[in-house]
C-alpha atoms as a PDB file:
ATOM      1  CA  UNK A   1      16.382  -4.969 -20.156  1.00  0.00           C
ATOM      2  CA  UNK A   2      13.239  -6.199 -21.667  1.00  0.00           C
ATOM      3  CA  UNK A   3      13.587  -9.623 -19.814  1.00  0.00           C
ATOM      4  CA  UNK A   4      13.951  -7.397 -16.380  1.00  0.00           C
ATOM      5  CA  UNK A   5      10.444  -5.166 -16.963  1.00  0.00           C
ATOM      6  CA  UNK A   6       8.580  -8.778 -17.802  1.00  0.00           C
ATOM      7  CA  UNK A   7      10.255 -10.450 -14.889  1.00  0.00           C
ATOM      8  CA  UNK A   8       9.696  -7.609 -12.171  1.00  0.00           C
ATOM      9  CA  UNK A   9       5.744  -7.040 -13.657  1.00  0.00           C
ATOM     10  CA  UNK A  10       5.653 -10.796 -12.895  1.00  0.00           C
ATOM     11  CA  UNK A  11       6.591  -9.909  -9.346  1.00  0.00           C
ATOM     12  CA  UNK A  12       4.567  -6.632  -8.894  1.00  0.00           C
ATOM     13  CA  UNK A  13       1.197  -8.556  -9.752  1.00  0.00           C
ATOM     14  CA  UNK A  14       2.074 -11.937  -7.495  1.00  0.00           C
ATOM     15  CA  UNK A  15       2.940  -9.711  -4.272  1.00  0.00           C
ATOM     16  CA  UNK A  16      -0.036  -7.294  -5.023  1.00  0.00           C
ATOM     17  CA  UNK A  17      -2.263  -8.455  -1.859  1.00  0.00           C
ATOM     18  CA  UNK A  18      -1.372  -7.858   1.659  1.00  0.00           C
ATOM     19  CA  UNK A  19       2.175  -7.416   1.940  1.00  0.00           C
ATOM     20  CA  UNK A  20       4.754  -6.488   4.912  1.00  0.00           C
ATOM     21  CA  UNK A  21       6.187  -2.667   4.552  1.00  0.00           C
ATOM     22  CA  UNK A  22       9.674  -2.744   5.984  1.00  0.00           C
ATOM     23  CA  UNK A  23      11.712   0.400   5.689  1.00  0.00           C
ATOM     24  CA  UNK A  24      15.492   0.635   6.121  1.00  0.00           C
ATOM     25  CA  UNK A  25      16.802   1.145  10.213  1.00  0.00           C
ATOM     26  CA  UNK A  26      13.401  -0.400  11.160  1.00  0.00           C
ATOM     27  CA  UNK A  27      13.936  -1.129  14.943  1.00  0.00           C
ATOM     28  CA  UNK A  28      11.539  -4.414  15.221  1.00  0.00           C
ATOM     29  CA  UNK A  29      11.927  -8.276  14.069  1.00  0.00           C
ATOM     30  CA  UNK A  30       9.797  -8.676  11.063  1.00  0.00           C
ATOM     31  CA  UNK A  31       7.765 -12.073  11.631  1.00  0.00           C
ATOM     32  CA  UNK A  32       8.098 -15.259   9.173  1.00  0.00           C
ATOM     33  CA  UNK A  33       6.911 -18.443  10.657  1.00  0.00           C
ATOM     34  CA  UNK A  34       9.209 -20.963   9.688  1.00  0.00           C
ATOM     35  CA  UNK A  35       7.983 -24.401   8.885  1.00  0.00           C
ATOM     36  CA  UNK A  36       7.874 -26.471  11.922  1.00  0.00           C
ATOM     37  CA  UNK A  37      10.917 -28.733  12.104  1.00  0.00           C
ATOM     38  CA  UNK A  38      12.838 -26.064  10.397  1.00  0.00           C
ATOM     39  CA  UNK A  39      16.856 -26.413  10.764  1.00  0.00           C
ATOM     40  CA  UNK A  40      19.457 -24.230   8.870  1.00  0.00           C
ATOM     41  CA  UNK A  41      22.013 -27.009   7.715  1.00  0.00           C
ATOM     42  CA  UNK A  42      24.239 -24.821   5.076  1.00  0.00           C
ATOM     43  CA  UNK A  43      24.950 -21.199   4.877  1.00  0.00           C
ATOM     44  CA  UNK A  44      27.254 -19.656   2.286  1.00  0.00           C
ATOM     45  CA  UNK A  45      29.970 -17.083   2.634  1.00  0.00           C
ATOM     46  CA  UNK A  46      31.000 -14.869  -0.476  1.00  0.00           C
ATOM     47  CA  UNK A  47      33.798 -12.935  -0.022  1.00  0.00           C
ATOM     48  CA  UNK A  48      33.535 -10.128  -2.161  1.00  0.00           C
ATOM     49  CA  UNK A  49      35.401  -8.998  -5.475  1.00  0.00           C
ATOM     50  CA  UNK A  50      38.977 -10.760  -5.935  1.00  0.00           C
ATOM     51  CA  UNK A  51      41.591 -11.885  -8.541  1.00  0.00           C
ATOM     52  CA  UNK A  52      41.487  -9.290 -11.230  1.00  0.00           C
ATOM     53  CA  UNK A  53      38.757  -7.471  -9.542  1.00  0.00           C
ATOM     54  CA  UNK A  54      40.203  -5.908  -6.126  1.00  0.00           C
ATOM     55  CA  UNK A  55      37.117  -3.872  -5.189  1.00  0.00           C
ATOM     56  CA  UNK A  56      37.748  -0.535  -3.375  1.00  0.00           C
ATOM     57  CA  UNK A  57      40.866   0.671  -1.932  1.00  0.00           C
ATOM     58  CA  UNK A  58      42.361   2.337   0.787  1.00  0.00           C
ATOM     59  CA  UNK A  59      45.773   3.771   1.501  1.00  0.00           C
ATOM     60  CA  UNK A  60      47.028   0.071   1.433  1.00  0.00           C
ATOM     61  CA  UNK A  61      44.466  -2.207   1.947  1.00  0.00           C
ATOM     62  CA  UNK A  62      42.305  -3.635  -0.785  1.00  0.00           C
ATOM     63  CA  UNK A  63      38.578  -4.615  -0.385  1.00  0.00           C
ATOM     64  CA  UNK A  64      39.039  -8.212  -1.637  1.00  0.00           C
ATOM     65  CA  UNK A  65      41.911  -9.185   0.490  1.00  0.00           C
ATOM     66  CA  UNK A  66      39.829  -7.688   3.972  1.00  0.00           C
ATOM     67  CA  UNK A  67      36.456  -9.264   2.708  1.00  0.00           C
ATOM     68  CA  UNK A  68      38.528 -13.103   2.824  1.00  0.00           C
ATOM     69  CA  UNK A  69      39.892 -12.603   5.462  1.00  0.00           C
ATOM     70  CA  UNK A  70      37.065 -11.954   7.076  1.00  0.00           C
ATOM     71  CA  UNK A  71      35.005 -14.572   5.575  1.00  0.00           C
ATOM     72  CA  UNK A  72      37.515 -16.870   6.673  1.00  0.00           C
ATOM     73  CA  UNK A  73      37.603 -15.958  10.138  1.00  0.00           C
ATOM     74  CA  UNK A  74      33.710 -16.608  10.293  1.00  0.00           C
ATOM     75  CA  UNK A  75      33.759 -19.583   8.153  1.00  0.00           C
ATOM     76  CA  UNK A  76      36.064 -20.681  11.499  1.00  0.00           C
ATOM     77  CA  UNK A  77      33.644 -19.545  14.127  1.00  0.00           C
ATOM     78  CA  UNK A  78      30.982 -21.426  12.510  1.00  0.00           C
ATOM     79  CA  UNK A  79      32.399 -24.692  11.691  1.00  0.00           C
ATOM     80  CA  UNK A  80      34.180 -24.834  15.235  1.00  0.00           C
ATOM     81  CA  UNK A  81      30.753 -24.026  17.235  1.00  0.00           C
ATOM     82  CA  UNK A  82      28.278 -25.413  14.942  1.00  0.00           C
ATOM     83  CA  UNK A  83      29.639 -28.753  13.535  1.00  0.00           C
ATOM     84  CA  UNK A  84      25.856 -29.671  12.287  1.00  0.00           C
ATOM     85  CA  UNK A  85      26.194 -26.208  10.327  1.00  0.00           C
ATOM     86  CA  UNK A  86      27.557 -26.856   6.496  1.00  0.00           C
ATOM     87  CA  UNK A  87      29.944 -24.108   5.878  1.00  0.00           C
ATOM     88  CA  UNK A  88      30.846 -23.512   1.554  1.00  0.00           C
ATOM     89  CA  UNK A  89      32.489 -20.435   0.253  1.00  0.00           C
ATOM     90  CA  UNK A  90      32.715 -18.836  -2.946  1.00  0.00           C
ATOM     91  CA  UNK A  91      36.133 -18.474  -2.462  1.00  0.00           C
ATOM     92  CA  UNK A  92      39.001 -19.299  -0.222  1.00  0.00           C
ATOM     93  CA  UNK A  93      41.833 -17.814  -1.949  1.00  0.00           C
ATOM     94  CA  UNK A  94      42.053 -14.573  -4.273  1.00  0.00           C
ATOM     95  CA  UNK A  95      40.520 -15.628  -7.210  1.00  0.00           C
ATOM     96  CA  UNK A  96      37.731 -14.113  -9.814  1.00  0.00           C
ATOM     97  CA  UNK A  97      34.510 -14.914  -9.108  1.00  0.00           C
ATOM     98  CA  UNK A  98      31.328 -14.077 -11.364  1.00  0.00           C
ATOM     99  CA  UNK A  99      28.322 -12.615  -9.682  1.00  0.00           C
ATOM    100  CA  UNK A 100      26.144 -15.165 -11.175  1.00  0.00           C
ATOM    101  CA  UNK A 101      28.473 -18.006 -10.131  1.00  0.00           C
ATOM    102  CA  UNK A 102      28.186 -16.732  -6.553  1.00  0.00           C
ATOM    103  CA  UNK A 103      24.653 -17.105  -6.378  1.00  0.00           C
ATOM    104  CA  UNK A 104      24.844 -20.406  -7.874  1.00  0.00           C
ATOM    105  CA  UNK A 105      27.015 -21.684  -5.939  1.00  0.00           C
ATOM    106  CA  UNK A 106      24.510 -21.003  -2.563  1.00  0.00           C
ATOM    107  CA  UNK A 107      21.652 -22.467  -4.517  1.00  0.00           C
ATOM    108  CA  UNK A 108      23.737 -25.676  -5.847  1.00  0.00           C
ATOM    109  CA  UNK A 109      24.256 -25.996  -2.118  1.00  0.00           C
ATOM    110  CA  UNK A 110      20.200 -25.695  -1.360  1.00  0.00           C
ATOM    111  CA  UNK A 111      21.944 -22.729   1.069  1.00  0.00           C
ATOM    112  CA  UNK A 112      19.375 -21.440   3.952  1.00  0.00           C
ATOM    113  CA  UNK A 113      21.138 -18.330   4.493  1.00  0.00           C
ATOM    114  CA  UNK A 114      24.168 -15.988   1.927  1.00  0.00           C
ATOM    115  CA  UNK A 115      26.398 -13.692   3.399  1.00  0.00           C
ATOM    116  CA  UNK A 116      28.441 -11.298   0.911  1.00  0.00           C
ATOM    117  CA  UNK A 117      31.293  -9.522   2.727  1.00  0.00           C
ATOM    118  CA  UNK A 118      32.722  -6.183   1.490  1.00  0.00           C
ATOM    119  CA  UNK A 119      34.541  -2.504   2.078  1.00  0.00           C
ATOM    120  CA  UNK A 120      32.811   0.321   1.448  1.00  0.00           C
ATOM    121  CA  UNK A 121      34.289   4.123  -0.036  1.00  0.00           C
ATOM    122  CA  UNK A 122      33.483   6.956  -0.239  1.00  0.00           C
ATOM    123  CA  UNK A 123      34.126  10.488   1.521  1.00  0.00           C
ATOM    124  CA  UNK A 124      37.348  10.602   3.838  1.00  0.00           C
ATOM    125  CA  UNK A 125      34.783  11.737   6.744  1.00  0.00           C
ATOM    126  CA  UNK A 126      32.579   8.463   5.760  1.00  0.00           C
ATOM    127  CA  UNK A 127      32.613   5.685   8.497  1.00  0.00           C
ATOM    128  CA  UNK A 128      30.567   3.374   9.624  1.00  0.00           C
ATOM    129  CA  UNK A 129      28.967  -0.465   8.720  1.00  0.00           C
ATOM    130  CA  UNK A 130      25.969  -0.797   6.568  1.00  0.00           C
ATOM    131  CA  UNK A 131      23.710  -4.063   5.893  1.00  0.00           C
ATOM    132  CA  UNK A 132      21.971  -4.503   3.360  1.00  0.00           C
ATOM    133  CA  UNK A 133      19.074  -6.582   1.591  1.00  0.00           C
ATOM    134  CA  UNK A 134      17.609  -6.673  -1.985  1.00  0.00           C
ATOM    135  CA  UNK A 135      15.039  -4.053  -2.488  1.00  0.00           C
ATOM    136  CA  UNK A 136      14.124  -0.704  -4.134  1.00  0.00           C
ATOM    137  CA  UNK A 137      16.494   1.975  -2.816  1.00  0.00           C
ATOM    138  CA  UNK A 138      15.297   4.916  -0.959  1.00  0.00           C
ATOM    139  CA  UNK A 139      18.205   7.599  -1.687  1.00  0.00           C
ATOM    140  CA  UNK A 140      20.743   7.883  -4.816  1.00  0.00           C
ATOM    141  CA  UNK A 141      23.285   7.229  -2.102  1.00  0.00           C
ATOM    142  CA  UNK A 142      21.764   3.661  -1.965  1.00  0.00           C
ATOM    143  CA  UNK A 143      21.752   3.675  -5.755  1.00  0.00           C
ATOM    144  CA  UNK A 144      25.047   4.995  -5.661  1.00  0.00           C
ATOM    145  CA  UNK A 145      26.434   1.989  -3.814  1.00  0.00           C
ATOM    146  CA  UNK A 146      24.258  -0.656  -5.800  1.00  0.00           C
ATOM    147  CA  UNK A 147      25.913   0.590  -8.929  1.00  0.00           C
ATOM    148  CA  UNK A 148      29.624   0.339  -8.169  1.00  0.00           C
ATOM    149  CA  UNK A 149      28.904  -3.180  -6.848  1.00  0.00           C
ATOM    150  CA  UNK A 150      27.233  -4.440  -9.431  1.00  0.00           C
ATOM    151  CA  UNK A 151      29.554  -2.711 -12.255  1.00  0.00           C
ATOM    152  CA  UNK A 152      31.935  -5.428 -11.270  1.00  0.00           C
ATOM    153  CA  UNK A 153      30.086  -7.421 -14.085  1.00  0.00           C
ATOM    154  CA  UNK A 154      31.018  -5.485 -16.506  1.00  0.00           C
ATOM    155  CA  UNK A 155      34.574  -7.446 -16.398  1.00  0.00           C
ATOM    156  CA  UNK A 156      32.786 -10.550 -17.495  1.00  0.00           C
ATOM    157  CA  UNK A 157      32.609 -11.871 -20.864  1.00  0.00           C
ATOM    158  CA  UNK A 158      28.619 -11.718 -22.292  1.00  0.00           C
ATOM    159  CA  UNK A 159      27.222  -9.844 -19.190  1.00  0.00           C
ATOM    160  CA  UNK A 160      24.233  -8.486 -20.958  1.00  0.00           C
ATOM    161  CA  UNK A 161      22.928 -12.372 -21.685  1.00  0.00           C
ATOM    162  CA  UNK A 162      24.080 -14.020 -18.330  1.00  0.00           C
ATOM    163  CA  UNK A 163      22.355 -10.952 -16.321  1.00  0.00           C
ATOM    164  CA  UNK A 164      18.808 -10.763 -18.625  1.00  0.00           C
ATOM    165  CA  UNK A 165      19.692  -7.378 -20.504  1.00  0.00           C
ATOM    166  CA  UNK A 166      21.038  -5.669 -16.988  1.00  0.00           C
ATOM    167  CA  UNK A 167      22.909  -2.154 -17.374  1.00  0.00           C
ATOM    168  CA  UNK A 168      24.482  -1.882 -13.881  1.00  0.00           C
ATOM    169  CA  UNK A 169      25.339   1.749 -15.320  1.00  0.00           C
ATOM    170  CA  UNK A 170      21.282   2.370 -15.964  1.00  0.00           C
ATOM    171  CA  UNK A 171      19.173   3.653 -12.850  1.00  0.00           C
ATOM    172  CA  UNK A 172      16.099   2.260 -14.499  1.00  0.00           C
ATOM    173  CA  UNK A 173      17.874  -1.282 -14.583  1.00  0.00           C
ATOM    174  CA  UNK A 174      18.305  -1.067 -10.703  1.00  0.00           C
ATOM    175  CA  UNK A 175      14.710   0.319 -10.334  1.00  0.00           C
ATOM    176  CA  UNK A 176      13.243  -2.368 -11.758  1.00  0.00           C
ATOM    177  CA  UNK A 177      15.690  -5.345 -10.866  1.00  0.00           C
ATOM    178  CA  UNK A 178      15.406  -4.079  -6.702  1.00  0.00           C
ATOM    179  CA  UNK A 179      11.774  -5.539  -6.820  1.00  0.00           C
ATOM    180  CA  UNK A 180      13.434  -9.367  -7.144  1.00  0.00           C
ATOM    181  CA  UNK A 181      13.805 -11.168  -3.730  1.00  0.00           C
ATOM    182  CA  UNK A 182      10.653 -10.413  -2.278  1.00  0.00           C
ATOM    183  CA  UNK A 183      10.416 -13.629  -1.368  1.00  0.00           C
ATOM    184  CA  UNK A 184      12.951 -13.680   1.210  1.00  0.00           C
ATOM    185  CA  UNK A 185      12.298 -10.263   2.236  1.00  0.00           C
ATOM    186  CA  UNK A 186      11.536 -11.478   5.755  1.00  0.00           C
ATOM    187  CA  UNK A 187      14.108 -13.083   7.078  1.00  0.00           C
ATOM    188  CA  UNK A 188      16.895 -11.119   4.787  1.00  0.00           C
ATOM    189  CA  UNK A 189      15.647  -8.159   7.061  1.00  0.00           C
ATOM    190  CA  UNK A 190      15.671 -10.616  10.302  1.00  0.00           C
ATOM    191  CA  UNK A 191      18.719 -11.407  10.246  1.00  0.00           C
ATOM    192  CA  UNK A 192      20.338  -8.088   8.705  1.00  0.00           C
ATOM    193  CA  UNK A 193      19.206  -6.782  12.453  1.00  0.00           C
ATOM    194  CA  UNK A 194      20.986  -8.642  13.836  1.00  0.00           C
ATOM    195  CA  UNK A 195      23.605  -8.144  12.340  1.00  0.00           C
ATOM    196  CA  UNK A 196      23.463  -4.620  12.802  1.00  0.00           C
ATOM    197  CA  UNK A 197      22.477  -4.726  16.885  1.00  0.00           C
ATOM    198  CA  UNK A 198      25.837  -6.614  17.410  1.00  0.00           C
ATOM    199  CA  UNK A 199      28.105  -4.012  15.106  1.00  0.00           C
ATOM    200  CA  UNK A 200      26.724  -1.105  16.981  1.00  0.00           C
ATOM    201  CA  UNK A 201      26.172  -3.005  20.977  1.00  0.00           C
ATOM    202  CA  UNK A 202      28.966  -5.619  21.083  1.00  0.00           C
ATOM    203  CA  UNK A 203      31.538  -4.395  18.552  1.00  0.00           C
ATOM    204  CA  UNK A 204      30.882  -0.698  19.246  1.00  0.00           C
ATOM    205  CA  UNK A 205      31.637   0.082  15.302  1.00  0.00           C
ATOM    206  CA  UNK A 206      29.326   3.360  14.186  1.00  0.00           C
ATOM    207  CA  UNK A 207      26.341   1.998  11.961  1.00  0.00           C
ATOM    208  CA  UNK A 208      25.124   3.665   9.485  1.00  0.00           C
ATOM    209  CA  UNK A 209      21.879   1.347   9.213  1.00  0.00           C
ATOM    210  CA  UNK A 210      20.232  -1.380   7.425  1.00  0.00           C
ATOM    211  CA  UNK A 211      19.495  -0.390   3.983  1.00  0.00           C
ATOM    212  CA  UNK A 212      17.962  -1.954   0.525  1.00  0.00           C
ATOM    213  CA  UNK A 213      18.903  -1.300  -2.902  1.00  0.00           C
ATOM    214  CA  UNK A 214      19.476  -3.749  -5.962  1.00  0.00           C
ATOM    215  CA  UNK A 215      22.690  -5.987  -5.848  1.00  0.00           C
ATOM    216  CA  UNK A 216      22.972  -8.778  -8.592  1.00  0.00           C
ATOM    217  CA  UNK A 217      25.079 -10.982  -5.863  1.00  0.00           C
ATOM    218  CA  UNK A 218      21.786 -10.965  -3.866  1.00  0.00           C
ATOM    219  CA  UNK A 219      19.639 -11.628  -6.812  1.00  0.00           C
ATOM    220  CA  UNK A 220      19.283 -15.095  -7.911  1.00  0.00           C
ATOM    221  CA  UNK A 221      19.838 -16.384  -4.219  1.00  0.00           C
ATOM    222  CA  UNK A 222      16.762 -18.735  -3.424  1.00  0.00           C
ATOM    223  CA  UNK A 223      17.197 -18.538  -0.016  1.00  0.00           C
ATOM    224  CA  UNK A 224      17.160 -14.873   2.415  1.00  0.00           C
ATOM    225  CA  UNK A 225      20.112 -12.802   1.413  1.00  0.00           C
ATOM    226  CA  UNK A 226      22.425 -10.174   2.859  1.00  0.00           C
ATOM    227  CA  UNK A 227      25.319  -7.568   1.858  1.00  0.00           C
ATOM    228  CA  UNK A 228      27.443  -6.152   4.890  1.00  0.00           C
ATOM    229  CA  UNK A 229      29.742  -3.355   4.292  1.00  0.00           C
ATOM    230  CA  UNK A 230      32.254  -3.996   6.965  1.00  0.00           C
ATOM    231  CA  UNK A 231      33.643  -0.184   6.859  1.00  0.00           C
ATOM    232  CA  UNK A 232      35.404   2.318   4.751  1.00  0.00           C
ATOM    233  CA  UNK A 233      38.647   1.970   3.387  1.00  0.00           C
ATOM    234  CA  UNK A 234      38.863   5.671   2.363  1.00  0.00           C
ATOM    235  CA  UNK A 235      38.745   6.398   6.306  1.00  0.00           C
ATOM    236  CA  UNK A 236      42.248   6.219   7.690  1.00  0.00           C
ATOM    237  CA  UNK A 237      40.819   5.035  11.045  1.00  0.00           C
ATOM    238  CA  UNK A 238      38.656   2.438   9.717  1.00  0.00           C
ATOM    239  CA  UNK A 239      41.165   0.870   7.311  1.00  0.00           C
ATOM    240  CA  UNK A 240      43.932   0.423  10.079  1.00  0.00           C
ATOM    241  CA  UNK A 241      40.730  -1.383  12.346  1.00  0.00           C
ATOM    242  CA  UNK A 242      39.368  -3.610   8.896  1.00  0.00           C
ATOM    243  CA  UNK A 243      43.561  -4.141   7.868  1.00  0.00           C
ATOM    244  CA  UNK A 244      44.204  -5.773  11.544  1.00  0.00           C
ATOM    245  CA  UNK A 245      43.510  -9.167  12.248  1.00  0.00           C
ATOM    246  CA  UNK A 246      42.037  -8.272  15.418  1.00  0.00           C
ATOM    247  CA  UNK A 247      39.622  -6.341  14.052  1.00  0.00           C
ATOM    248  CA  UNK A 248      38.715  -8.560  11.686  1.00  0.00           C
ATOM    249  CA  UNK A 249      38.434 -10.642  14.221  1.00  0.00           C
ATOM    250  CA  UNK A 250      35.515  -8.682  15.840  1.00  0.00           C
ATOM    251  CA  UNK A 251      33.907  -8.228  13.005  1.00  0.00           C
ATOM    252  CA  UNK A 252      33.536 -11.481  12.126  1.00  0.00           C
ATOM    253  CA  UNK A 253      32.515 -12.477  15.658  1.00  0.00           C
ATOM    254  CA  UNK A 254      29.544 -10.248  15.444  1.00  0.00           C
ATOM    255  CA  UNK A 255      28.193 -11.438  12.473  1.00  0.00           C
ATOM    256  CA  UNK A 256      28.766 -14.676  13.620  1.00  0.00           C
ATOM    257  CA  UNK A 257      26.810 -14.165  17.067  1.00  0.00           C
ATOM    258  CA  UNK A 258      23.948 -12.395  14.931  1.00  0.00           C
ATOM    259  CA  UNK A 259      23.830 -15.845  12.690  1.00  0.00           C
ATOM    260  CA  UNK A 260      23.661 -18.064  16.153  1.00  0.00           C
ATOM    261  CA  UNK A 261      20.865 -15.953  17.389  1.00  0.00           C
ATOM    262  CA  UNK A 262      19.168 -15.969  14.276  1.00  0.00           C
ATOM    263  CA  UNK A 263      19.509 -19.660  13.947  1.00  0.00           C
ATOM    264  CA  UNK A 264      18.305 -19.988  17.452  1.00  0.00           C
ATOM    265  CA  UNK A 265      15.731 -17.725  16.581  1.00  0.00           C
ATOM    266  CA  UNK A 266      14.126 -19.433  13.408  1.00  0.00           C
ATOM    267  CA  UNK A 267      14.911 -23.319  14.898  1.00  0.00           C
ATOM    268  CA  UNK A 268      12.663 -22.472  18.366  1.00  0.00           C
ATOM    269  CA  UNK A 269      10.079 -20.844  16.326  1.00  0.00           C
ATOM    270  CA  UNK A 270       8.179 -24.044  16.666  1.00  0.00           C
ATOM    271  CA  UNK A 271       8.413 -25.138  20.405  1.00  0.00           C
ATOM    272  CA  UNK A 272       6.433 -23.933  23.182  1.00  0.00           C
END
């Protein structure tokens, strides 16, 4: 814990100047020149939980076996349309991953761009996608959610060394460990819109917003960063659409159209 307060104090005093103020749902394209010549060559895909870890559950489905197939159906989309686009996973089969291995894995990779896949819970009358991006949360709700997340770690052998003294059970640890990432703020946010505009205007699936709150997947990731809660499990509706390979199919379109335009996006940033 002590490692966190030095670390985020660190962070507080470097982004003290002039600084962009993006709040959660925020309808416009934050701006981040990208350096001209800019290509994205590799993006990562992390399929959340898996192996002994089988995330939230529904009346049959499980979280990790939804969030790989998913992923997989993606991965597919890319590497058929974008050849020039290096495509690695954290995993392709249902296997235990570490949160810190995760983020290594993108950064081995010198990854321009992470995308974690997962189910949400909650509520029977819950619905709805979410994206998300490191930052401070706004509502315990977002807290909420960062906390079962990141309690996966506590599975993993010598979490409090690995993760700098992180409680995933202590709301101060997520307070102060929300403030990491600001780096990639930007474009996290960039393409998390997109993201969401094609869930709610080409997939027609009921979103619930883009949101920030503290998740150790996101937080050693040296390159922008996003979480997407595909839907609830605990909704009967939503499992039976999330269970189905069609709609896995959609979702994974969406998210893949949101990654072309944000690719198009950030590449044409320096022409004309």
């Amino acid at each position: 814990m002590r490692n966190i307060v030095i670390a985020c104090t660190v962070v507080l005093v470097f982004f003290a100047g002039p600084s962009v103020a993006i709040a959660p749902g925020v309808a416009a394209h934050p701006s981040a020149k990208p350096p001209q010549g800019y290509r994205i060559r590799t993006v990562v895909l992390d399929a959340g939980h898996g192996g002994k870890d089988r995330g939230c559950a529904g009346a049959t489905a499980r979280e990790a076996q939804i969030a790989l197939k998913t992923v997989l159906e993606l991965g597919h989309l890319i590497e058929q349309n974008m050849p020039d686009v290096k495509v690695v996973y954290t995993r392709k089969t249902d296997v235990f991953v570490e949160l810190a291995d995760r983020a290594g894995i993108a950064n081995k990779h010198n990854a321009d761009l992470f995308i974690s896949l997962h189910c949400n819970s909650g509520p029977a009358v819950a619905y709805g996608t979410e994206v998300w991006t490191m930052g401070p949360h706004k509502t315990e709700a977002n807290l909420a959610l960062a906390k079962r997340e990141n309690a996966v770690i506590l599975q993993e052998d010598d979490y409090k060394e690995r993760y700098n003294g992180f409680d995933p059970r202590s709301p101060q640890s997520h307070i102060l460990f929300s403030l990491f990432q600001s780096a990639y703020m930007v474009n996290s946010l960039r393409f998390a819109q997109h993201v969401d505009s094609e869930f709610k205007n080409r997939v027609q699936r009921h979103s619930r917003g883009v949101k920030q709150a503290g998740f150790l997947v996101l937080w050693k990731t040296a390159m922008p960063s996003v979480l997407i809660e595909l839907g609830f499990l605990t909704n009967r509706n939503e499992e039976q659409y999330l269970n189905d390979k069609s709609g896995q199919s959609y979702m994974a379109s969406g998210i893949y159209r949101a990654f072309r335009t944000y690719r198009n996006e950030l590449e044409g940033a320096d022409e004309g």
